[in-house]
Protein backbone atom coordinates (compact mmCIF):
# COMPACT_ATOMS: atom_id res chain seq x y z
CA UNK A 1 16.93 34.88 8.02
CA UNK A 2 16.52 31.42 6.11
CA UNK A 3 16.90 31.98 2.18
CA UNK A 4 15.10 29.73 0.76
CA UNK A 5 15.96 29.13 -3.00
CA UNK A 6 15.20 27.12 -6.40
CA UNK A 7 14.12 27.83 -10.05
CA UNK A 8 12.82 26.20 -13.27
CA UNK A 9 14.30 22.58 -14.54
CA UNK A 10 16.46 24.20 -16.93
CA UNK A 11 18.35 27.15 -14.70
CA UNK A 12 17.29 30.28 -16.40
CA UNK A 13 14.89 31.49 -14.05
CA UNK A 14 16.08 31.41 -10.31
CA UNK A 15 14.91 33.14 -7.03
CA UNK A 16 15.40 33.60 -3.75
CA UNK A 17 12.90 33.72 -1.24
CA UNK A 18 12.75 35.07 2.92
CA UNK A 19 11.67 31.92 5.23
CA UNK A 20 10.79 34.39 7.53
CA UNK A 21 8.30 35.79 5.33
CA UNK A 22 6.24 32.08 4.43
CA UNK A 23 2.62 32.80 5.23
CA UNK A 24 1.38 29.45 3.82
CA UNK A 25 2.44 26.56 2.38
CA UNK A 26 -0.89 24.82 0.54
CA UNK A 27 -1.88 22.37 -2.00
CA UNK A 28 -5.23 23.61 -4.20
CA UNK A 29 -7.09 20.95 -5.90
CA UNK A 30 -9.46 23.46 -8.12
CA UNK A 31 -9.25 22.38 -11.76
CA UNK A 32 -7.44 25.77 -12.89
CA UNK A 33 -4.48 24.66 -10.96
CA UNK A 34 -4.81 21.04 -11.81
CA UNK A 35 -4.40 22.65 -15.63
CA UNK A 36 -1.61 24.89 -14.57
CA UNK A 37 0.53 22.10 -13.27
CA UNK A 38 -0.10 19.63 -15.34
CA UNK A 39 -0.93 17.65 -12.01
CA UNK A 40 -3.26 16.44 -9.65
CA UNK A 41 -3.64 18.96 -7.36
CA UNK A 42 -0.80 21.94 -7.04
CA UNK A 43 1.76 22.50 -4.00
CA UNK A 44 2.42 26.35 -3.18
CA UNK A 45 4.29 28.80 -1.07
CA UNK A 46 2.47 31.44 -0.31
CA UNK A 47 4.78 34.85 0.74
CA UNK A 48 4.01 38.16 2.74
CA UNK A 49 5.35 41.58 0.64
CA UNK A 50 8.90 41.46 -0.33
CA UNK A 51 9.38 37.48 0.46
CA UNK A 52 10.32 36.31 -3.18
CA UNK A 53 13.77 37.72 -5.47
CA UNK A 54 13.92 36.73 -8.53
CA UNK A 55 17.79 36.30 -9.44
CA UNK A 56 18.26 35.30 -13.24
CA UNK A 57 16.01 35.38 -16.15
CA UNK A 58 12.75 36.21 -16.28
CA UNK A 59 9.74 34.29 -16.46
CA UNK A 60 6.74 34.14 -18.94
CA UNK A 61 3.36 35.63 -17.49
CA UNK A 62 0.33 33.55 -18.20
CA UNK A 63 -3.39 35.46 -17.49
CA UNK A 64 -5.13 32.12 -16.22
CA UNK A 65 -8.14 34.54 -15.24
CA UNK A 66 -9.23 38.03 -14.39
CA UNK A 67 -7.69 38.04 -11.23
CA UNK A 68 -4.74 35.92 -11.91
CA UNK A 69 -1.12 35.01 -13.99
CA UNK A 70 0.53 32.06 -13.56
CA UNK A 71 4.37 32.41 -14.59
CA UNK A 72 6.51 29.55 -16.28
CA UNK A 73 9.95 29.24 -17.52
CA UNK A 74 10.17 29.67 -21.79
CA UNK A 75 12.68 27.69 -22.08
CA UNK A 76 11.90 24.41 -20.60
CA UNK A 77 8.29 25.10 -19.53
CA UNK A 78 8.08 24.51 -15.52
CA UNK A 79 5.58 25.80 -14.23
CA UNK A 80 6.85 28.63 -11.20
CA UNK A 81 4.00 30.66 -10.11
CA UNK A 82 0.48 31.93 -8.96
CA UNK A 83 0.13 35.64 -9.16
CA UNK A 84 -3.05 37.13 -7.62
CA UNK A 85 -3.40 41.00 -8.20
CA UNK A 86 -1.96 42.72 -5.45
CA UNK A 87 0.30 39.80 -4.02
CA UNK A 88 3.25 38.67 -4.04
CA UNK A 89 3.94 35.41 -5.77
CA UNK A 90 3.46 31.81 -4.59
CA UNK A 91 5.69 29.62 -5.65
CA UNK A 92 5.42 26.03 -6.73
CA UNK A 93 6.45 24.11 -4.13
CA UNK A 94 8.13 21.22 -6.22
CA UNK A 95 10.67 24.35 -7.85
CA UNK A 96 12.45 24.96 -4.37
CA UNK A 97 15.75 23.36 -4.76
CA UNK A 98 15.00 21.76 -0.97
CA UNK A 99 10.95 20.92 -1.40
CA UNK A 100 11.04 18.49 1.84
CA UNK A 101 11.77 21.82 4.11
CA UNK A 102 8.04 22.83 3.36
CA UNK A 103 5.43 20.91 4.00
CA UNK A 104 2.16 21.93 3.25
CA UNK A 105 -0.18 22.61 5.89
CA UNK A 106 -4.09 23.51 4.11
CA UNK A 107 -5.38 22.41 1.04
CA UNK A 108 -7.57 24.47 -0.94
CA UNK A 109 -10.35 23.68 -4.20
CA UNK A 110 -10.93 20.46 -2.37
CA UNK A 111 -14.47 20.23 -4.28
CA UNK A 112 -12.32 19.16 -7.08
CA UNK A 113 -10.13 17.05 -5.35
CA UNK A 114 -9.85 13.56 -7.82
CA UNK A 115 -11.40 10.56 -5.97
CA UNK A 116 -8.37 8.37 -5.81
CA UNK A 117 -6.07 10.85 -4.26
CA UNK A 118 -7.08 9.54 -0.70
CA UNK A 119 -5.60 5.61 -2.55
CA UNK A 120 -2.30 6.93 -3.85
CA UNK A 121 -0.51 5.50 -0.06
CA UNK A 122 -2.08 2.13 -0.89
CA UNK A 123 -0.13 2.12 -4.37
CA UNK A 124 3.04 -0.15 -5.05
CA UNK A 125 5.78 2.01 -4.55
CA UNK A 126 9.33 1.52 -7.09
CA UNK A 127 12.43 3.20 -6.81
CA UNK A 128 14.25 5.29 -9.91
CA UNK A 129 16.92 3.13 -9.59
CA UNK A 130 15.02 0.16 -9.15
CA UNK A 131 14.43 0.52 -12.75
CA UNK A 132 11.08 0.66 -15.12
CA UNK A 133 10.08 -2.71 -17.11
CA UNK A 134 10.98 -1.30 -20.62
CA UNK A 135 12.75 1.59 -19.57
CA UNK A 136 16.24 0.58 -19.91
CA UNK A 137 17.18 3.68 -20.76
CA UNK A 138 17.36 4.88 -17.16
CA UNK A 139 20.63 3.40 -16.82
CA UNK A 140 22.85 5.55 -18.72
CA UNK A 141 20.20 8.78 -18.35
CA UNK A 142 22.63 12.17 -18.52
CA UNK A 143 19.92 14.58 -17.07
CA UNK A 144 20.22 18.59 -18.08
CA UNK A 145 18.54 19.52 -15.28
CA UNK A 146 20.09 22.43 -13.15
CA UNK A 147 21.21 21.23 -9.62
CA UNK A 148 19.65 21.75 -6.90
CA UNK A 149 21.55 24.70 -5.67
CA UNK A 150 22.58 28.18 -7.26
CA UNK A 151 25.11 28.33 -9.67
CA UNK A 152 27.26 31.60 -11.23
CA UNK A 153 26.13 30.90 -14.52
CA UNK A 154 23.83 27.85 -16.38
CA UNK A 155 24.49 25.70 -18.43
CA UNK A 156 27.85 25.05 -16.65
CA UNK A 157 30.69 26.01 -18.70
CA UNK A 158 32.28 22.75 -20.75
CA UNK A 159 35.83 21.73 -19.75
């Protein structure tokens, strides 16, 4: 069995999740999951029964409609989940700790797809450490975010 795991930015909420148990991985373009995200379109993992753990904290339920919750971390605000009644979670895609294991394979809400989507390969592409005009800060940048792997505890311990 391939665990697949991850969690919000900060490390408060983290799961675990059964590879074997992946029934889809999509990205849905409809304009309630453009507003859940915060993004373009949203990237999910779709799971059959007992696929996704949830191993510390707990997240923050959100009833986006009648049929759905969308769950997010409290503390830092990442967005983790689509909850349909009567299924188990998806999980953003992007909150895996290894993202480039699951490609997505469908995508959904495509009458709301944004009309320059099918451009963004023609953009100029520039590295993070390539550096932003104006953004010098990026050089000396201490980031808070968790790692990209599980930990005993979070925030590390200092020392």
């Amino acid at each position: 069995m391939t665990m697949l795991t991850g969690g919000c930015q900060c490390g408060a909420i983290r799961f675990a999740c059964d590879g074997g148990k992946v029934s889809s991985v999509s990205v849905c373009h409809c304009r309630m999951c453009q507003k859940a995200l915060g993004n373009y379109f949203a990237p999910f993992v779709a799971f059959e029964a007992g696929g996704v753990t949830w191993t510390r904290g707990h997240r923050k339920l959100y009833r986006s409609s009648n049929h759905v919750s969308r769950a997010f971390c409290a503390a830092c605000g990442t967005p983790l989940t689509y909850e349909a009644d009567g299924f188990e979670p998806s999980i953003a895609a992007g909150a895996f700790d290894s993202p480039a294991a699951l490609p997505p394979t469908v995508q959904y809400g495509v009458e709301a797809e944004l009309s320059f989507m099918a451009d963004l390969p023609a953009l100029k592409r520039v590295r993070t450490d390539e550096g932003f005009e104006g953004a010098e800060f990026l050089n000396d940048v201490i980031s808070n975010q968790h790692p990209d792997h599980d930990t005993p505890v979070w925030p590390a311990p200092k020392g």
